[in-house]
Structure formats: structure tokens, C-alpha cells
C-alpha atoms as a PDB file:
ATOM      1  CA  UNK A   1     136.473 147.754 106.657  1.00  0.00           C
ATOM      2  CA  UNK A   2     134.192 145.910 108.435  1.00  0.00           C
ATOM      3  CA  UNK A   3     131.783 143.352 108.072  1.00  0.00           C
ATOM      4  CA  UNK A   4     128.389 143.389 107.249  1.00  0.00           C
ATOM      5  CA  UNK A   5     126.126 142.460 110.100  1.00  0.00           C
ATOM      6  CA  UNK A   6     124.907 139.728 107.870  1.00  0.00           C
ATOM      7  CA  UNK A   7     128.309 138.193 107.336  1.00  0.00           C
ATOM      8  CA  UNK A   8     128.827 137.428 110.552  1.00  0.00           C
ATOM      9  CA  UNK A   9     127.650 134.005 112.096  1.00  0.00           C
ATOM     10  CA  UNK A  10     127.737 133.424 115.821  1.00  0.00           C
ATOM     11  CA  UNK A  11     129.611 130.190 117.635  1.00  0.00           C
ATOM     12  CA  UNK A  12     127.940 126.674 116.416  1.00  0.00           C
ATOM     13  CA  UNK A  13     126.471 124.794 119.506  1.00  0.00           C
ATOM     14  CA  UNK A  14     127.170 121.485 117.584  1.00  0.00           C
ATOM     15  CA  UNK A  15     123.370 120.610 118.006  1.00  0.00           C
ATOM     16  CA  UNK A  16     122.966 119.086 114.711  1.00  0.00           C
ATOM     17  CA  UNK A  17     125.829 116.987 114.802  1.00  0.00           C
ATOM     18  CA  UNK A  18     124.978 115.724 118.182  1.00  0.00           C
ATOM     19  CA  UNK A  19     121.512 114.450 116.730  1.00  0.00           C
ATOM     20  CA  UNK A  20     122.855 113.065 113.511  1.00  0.00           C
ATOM     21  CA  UNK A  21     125.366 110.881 116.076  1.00  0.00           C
ATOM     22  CA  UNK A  22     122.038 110.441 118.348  1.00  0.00           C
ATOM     23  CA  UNK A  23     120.324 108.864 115.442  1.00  0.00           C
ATOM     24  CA  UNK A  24     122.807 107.399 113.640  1.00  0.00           C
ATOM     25  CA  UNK A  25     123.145 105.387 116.946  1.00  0.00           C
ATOM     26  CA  UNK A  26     119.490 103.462 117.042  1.00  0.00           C
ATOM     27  CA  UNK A  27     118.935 100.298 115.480  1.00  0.00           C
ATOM     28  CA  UNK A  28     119.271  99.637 111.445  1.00  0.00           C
ATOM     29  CA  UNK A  29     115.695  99.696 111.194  1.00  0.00           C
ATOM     30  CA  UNK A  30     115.536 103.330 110.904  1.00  0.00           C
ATOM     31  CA  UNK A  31     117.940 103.420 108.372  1.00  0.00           C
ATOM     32  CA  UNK A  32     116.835 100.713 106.377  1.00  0.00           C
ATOM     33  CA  UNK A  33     113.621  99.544 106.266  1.00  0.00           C
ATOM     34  CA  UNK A  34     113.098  95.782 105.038  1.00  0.00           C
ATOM     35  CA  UNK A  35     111.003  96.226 101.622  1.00  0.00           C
ATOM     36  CA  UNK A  36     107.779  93.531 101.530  1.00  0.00           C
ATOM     37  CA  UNK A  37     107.095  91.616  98.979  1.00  0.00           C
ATOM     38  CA  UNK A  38     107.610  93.602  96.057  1.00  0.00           C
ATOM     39  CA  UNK A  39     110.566  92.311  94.417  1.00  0.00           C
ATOM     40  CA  UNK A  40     108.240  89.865  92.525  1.00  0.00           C
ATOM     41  CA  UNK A  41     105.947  92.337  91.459  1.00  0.00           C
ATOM     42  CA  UNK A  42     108.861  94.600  90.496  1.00  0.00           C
ATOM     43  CA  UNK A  43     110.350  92.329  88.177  1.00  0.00           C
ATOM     44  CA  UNK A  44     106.767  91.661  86.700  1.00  0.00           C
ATOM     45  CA  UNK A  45     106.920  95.354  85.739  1.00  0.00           C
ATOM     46  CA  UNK A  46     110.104  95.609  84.343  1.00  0.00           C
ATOM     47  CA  UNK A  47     109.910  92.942  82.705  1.00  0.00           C
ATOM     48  CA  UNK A  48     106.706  94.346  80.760  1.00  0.00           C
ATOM     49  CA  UNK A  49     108.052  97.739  80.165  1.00  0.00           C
ATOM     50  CA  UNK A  50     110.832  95.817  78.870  1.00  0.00           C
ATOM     51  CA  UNK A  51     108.556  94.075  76.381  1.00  0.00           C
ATOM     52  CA  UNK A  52     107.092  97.621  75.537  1.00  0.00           C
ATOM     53  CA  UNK A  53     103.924  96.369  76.903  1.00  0.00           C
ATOM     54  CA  UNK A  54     102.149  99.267  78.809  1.00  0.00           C
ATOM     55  CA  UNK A  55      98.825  97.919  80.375  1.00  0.00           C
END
């Protein structure tokens, strides 16, 4: 029995892994971005949820 014509997938090119490799090739900054200053302002909020402090 054969297939059904929506079972069958033609030959991958390989595109997407070439541009995952092209991208995963530029510089760290695209990856990770370097976060401003909110680490201070973070822990200022946690730090009042953690007091149960909501305004």
C-alpha cells in the first residue's frame, strides 16, 4: 500500500541548519545582550514582594 501524498516529504536542502551555524557564528552580542542597570532595581523589588509589600 502506498503512501499518502501527504506522508511524503521531499529531500531537506539543509537551509535552516546552515543559518543556525551562520548565526551562531557572529559575535556574543546577539546571543547575549548585557542587561543595564537593573540588577539594583531588581533586588529592590524582590526584596519588597518578599516583605509582602505591594506598592
Amino acid at each position: 500500500m502506498a503512501k499518502h501524498l501527504a506522508d511524503k516529504r521531499s529531500a531537506s536542502t539543509g537551509s535552516r541548519v546552515k543559518q543556525f551555524l551562520r548565526l551562531s557564528r557572529t559575535p556574543r552580542e546577539t546571543w547575549h545582550r548585557p542587561r543595564g542597570g537593573a540588577g539594583s532595581s531588581r533586588l529592590v523589588q524582590f526584596l519588597r514582594i518578599a516583605r509582602g509589600r505591594s506598592a
